[in-house]
PDB file of N, CA and C in Angstrom:
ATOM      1  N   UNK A   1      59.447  17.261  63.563  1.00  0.00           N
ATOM      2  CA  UNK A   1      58.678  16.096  63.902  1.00  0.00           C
ATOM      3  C   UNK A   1      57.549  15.952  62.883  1.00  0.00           C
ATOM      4  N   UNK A   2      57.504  14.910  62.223  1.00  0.00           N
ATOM      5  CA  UNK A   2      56.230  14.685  61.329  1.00  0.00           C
ATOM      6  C   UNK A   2      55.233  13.467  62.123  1.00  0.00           C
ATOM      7  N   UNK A   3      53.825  14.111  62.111  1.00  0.00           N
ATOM      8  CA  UNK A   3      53.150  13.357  61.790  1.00  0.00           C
ATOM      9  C   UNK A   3      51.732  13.647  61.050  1.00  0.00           C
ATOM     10  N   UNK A   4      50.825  11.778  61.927  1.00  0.00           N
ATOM     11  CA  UNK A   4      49.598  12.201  61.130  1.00  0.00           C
ATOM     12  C   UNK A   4      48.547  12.461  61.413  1.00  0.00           C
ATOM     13  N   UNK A   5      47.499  13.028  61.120  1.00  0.00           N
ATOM     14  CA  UNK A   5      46.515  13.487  61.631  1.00  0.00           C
ATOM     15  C   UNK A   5      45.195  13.329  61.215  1.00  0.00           C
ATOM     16  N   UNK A   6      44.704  12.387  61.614  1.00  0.00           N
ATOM     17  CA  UNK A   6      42.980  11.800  61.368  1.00  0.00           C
ATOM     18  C   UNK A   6      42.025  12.254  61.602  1.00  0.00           C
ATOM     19  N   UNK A   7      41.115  13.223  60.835  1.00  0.00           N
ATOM     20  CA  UNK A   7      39.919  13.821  61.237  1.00  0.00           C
ATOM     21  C   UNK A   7      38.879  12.913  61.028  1.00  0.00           C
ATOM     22  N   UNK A   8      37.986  13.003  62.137  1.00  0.00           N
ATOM     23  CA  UNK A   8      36.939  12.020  62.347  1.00  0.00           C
ATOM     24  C   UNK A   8      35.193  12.671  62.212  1.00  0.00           C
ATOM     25  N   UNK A   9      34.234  12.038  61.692  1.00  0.00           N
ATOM     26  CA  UNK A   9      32.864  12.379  61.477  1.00  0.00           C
ATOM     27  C   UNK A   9      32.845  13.884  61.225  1.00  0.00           C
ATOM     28  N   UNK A  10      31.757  14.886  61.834  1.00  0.00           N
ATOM     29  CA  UNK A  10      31.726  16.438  61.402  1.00  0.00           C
ATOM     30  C   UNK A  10      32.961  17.068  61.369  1.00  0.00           C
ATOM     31  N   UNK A  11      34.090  16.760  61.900  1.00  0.00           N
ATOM     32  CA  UNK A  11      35.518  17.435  61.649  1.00  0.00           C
ATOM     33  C   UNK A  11      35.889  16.972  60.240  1.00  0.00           C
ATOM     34  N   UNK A  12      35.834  15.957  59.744  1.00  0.00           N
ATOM     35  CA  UNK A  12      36.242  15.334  58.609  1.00  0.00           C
ATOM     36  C   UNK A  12      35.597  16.049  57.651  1.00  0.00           C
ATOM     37  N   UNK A  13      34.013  16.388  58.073  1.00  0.00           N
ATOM     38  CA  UNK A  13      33.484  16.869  56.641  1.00  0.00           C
ATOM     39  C   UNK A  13      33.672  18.591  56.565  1.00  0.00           C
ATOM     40  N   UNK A  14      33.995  19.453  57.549  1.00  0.00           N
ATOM     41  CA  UNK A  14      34.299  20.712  58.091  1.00  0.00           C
ATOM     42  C   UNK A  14      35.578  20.864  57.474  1.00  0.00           C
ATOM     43  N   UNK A  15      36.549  19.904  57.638  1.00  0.00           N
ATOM     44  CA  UNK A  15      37.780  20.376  57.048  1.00  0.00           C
ATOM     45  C   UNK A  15      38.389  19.733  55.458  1.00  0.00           C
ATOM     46  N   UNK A  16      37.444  18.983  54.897  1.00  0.00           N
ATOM     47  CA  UNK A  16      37.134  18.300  54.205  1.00  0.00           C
ATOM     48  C   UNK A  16      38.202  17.388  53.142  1.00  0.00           C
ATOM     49  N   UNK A  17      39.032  16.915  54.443  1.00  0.00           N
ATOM     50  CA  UNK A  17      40.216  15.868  54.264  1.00  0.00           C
ATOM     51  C   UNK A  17      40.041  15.098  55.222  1.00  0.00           C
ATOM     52  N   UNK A  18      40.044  13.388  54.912  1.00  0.00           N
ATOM     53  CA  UNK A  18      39.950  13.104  55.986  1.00  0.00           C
ATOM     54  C   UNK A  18      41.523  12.590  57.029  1.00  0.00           C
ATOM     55  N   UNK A  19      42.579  12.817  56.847  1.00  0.00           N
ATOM     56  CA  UNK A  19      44.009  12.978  56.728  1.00  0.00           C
ATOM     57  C   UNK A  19      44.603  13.996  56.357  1.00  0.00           C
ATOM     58  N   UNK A  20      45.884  14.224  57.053  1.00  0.00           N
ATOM     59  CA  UNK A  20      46.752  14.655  56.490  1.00  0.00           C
ATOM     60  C   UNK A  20      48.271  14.326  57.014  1.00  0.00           C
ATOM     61  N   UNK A  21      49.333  14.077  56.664  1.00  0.00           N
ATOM     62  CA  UNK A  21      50.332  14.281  56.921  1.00  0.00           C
ATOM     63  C   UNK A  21      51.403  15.237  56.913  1.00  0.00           C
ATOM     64  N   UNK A  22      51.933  15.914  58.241  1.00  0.00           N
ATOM     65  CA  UNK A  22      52.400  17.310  58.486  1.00  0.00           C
ATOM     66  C   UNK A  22      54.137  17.238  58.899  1.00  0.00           C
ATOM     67  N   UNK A  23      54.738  17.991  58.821  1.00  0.00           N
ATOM     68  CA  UNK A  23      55.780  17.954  59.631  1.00  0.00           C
ATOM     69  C   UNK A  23      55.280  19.602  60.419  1.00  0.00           C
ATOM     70  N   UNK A  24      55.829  19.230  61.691  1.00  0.00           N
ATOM     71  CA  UNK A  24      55.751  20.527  62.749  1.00  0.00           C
ATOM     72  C   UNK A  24      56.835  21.385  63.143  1.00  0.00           C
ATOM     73  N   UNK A  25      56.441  22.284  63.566  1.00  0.00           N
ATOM     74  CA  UNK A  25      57.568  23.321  64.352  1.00  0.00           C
ATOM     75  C   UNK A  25      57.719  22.472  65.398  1.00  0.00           C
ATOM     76  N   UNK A  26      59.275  23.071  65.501  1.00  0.00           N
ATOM     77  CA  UNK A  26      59.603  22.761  66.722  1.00  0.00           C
ATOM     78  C   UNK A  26      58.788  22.894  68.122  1.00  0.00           C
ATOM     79  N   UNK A  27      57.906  24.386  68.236  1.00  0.00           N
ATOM     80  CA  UNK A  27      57.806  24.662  69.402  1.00  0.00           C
ATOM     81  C   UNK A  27      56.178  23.589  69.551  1.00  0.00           C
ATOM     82  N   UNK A  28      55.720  22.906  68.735  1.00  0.00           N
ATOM     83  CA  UNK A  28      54.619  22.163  68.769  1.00  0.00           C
ATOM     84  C   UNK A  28      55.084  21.068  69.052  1.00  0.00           C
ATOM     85  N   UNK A  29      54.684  20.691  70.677  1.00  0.00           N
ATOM     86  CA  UNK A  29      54.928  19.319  71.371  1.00  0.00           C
ATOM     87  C   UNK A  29      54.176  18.359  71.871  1.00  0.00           C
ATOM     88  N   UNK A  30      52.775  19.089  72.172  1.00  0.00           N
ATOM     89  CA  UNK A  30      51.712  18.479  72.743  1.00  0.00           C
ATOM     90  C   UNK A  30      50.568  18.125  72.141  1.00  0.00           C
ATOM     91  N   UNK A  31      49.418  17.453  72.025  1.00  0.00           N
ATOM     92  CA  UNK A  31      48.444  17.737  71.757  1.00  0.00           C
ATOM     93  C   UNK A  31      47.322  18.771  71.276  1.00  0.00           C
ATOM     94  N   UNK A  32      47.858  19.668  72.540  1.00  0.00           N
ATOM     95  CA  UNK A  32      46.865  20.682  72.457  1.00  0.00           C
ATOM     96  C   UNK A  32      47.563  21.795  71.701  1.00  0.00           C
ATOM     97  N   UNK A  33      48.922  22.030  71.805  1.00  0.00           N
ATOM     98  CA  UNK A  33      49.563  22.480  71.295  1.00  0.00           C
ATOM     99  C   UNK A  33      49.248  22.179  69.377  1.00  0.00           C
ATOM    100  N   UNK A  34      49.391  21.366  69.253  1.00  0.00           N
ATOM    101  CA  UNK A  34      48.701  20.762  67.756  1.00  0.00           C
ATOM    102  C   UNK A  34      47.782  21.585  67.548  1.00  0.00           C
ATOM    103  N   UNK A  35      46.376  21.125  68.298  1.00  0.00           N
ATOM    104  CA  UNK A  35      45.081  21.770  68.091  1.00  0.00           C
ATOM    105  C   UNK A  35      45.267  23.110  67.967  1.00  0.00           C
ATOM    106  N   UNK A  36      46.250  24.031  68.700  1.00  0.00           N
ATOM    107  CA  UNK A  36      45.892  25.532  68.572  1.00  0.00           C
ATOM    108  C   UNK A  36      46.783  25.731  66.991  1.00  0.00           C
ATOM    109  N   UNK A  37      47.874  25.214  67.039  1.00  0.00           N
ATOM    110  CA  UNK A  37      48.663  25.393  65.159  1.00  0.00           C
ATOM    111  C   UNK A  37      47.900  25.039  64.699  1.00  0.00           C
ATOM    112  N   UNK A  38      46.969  24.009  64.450  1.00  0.00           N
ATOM    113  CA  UNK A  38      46.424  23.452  63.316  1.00  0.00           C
ATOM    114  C   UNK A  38      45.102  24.694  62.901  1.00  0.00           C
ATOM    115  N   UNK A  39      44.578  25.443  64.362  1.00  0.00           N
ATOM    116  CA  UNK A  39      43.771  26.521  64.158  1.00  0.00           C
ATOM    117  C   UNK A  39      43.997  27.741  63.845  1.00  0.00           C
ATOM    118  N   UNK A  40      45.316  28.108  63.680  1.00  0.00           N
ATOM    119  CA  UNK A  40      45.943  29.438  63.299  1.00  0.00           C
ATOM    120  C   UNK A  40      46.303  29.223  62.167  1.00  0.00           C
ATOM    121  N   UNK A  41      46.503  28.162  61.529  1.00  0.00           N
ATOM    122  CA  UNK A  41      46.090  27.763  60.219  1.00  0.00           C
ATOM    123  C   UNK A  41      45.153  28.371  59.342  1.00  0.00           C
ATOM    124  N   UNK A  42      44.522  28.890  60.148  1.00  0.00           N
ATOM    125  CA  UNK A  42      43.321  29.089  59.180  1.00  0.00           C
ATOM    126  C   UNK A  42      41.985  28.176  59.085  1.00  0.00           C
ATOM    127  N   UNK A  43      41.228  28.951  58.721  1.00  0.00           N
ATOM    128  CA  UNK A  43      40.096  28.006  57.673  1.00  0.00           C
ATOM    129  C   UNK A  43      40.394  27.065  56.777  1.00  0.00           C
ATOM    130  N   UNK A  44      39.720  25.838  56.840  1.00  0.00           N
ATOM    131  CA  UNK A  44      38.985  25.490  57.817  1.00  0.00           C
ATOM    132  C   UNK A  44      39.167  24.814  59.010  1.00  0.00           C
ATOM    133  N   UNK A  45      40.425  25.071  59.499  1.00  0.00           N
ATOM    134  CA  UNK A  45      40.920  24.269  60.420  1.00  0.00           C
ATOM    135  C   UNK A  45      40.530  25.043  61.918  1.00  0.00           C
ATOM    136  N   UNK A  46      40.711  26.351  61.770  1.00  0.00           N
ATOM    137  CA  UNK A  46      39.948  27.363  62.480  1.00  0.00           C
ATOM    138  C   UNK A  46      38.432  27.021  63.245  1.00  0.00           C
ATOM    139  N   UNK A  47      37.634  27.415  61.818  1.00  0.00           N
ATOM    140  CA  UNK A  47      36.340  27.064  61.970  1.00  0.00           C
ATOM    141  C   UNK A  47      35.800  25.853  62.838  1.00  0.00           C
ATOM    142  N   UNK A  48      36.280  24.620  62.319  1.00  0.00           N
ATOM    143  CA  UNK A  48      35.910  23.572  62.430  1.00  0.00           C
ATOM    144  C   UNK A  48      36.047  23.585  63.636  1.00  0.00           C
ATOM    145  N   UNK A  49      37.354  23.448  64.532  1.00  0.00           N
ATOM    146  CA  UNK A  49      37.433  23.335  65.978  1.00  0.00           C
ATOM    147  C   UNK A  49      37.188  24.322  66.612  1.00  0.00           C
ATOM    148  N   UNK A  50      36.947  25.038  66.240  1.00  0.00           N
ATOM    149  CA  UNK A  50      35.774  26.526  66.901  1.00  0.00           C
ATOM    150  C   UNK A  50      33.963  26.252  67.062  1.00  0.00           C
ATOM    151  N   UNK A  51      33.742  25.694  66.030  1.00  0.00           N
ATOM    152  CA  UNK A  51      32.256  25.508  65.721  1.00  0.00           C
ATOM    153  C   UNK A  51      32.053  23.629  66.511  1.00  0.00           C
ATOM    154  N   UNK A  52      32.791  22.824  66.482  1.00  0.00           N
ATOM    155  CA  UNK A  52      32.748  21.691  66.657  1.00  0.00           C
ATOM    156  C   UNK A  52      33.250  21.563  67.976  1.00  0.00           C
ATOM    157  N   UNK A  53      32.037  21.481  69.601  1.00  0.00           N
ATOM    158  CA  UNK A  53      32.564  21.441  70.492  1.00  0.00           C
ATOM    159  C   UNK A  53      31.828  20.357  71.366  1.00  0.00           C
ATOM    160  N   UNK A  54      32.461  19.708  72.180  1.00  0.00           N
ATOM    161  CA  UNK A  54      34.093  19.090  72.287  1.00  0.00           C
ATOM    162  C   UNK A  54      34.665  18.513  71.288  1.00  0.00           C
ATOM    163  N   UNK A  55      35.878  18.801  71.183  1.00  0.00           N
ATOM    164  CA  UNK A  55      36.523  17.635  70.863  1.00  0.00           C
ATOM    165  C   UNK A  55      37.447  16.974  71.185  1.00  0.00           C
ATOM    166  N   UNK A  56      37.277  15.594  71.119  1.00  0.00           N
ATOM    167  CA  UNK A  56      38.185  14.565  71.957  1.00  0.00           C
ATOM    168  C   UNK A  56      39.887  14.481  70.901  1.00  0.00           C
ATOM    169  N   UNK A  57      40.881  14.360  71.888  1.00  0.00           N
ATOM    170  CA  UNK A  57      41.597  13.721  71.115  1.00  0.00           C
ATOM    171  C   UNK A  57      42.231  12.049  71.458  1.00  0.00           C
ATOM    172  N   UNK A  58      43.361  11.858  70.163  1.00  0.00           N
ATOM    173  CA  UNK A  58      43.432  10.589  70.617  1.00  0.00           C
ATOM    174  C   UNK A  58      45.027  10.116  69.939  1.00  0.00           C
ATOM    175  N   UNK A  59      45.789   9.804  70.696  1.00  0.00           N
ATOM    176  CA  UNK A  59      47.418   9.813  70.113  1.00  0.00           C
ATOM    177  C   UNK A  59      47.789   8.110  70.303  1.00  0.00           C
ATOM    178  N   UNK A  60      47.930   7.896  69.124  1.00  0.00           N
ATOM    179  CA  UNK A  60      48.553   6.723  69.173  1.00  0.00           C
ATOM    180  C   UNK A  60      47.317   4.969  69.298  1.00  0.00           C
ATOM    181  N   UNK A  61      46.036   6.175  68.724  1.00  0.00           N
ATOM    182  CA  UNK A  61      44.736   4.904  69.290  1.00  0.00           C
ATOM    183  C   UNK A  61      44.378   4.752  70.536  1.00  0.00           C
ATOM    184  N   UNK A  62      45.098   5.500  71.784  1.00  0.00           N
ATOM    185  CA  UNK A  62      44.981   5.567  72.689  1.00  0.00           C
ATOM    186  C   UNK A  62      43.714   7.339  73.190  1.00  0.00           C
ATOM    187  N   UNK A  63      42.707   7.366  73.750  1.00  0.00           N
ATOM    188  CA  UNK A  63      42.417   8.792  74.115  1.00  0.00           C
ATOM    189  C   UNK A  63      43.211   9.479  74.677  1.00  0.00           C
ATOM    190  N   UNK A  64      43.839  10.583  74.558  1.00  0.00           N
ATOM    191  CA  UNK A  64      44.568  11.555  75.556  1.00  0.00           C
ATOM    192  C   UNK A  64      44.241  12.990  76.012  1.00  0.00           C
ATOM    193  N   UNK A  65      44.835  13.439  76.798  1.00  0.00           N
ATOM    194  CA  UNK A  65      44.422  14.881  77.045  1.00  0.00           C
ATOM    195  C   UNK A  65      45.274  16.093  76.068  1.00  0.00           C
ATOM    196  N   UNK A  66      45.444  17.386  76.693  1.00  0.00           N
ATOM    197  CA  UNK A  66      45.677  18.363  76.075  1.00  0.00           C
ATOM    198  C   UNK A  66      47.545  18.518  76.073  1.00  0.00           C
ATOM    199  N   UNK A  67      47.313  18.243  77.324  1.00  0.00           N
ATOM    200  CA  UNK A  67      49.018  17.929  77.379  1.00  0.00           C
ATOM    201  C   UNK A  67      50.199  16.756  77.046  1.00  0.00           C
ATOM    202  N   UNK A  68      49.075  15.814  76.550  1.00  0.00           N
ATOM    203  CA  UNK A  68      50.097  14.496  76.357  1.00  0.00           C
ATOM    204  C   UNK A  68      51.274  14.751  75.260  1.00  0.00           C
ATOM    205  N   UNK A  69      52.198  14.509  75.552  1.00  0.00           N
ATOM    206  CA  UNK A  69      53.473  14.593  74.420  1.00  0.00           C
ATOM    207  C   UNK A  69      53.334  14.119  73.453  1.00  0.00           C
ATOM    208  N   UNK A  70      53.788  15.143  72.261  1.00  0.00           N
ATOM    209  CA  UNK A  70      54.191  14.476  70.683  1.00  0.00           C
ATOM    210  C   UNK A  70      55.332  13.703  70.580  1.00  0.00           C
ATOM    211  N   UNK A  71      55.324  12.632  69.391  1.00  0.00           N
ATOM    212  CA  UNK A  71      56.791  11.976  68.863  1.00  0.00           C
ATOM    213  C   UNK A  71      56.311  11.935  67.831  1.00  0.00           C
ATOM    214  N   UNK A  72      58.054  11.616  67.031  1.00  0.00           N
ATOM    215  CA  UNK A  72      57.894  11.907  65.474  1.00  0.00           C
ATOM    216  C   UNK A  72      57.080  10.288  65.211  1.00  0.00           C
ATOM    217  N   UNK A  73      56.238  10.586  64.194  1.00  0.00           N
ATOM    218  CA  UNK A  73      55.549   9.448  63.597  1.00  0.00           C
ATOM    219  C   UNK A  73      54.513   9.101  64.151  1.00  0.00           C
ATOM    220  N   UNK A  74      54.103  10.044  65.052  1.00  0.00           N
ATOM    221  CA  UNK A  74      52.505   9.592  65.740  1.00  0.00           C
ATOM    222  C   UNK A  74      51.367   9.642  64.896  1.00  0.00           C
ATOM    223  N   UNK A  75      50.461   9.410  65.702  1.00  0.00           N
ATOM    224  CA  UNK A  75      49.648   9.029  64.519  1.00  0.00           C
ATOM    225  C   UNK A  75      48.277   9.998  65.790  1.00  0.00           C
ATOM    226  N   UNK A  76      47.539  11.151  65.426  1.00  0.00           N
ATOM    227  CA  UNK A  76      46.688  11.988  65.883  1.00  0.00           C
ATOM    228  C   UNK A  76      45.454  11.971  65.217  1.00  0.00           C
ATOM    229  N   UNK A  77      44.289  11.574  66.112  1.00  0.00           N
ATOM    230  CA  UNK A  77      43.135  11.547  65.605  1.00  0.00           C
ATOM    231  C   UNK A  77      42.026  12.919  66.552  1.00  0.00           C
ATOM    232  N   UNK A  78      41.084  13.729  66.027  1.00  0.00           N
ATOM    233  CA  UNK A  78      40.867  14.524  66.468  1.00  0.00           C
ATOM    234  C   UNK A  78      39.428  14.056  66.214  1.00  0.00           C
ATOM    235  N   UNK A  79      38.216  14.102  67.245  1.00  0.00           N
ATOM    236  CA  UNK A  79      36.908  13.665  66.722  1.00  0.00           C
ATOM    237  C   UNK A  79      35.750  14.269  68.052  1.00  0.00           C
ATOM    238  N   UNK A  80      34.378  14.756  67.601  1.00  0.00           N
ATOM    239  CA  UNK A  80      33.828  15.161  68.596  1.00  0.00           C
ATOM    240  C   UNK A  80      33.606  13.448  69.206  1.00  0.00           C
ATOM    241  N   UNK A  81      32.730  13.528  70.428  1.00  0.00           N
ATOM    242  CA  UNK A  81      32.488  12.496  71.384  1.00  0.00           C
ATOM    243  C   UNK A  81      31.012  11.462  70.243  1.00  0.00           C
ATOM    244  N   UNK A  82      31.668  10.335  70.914  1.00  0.00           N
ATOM    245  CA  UNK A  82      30.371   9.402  70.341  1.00  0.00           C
ATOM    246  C   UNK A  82      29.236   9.554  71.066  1.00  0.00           C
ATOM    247  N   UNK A  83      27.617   9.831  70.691  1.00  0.00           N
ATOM    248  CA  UNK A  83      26.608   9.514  71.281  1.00  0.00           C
ATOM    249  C   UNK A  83      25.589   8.574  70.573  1.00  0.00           C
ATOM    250  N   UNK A  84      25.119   8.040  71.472  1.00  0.00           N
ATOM    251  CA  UNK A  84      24.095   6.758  70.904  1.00  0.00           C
ATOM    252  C   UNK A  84      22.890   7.073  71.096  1.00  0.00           C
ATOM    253  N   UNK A  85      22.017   5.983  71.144  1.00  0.00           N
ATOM    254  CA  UNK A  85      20.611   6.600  71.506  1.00  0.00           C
ATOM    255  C   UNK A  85      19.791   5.873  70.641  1.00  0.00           C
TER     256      UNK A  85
END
């Protein structure tokens, strides 16, 4: 399954791409599932979602949780929460 993956504000500059396009293992189906491969990865993919907490995700432009299902060609954005003020 390939897709893509949009890092947003302090994740973007932590991992310091703001994209990438991946193909996955098989056993990576979910969301969260993503988030933990993308962190056994290594640095800085590690770091970043270790040091950067919460973070929201978001599949398809839509927000989702940890369990929402992958398909090939999605499109994954990973970003801490907006605050204003």
């Amino acid at each position: 399954m390939r897709v893509t993956i949009l890092y947003f504000a302090r994740l973007r500059e932590a991992i310091g791409e703001p994209r990438e396009t991946l193909e996955l293992p098989a056993e990576v189906r979910t969301l969260g599932e993503l988030q933990s491969w993308l962190m056994a990865r290594g640095d800085p993919w590690h770091d970043a979602f270790t040091r950067i907490q919460p973070i929201r995700m978001a599949l398809d432009q839509v927000v989702r949780g940890a369990e929402a299902p992958l398909q090939d060609g999605a499109e994954v954005a990973f970003f801490p929460p907006v605050t204003g003020g």
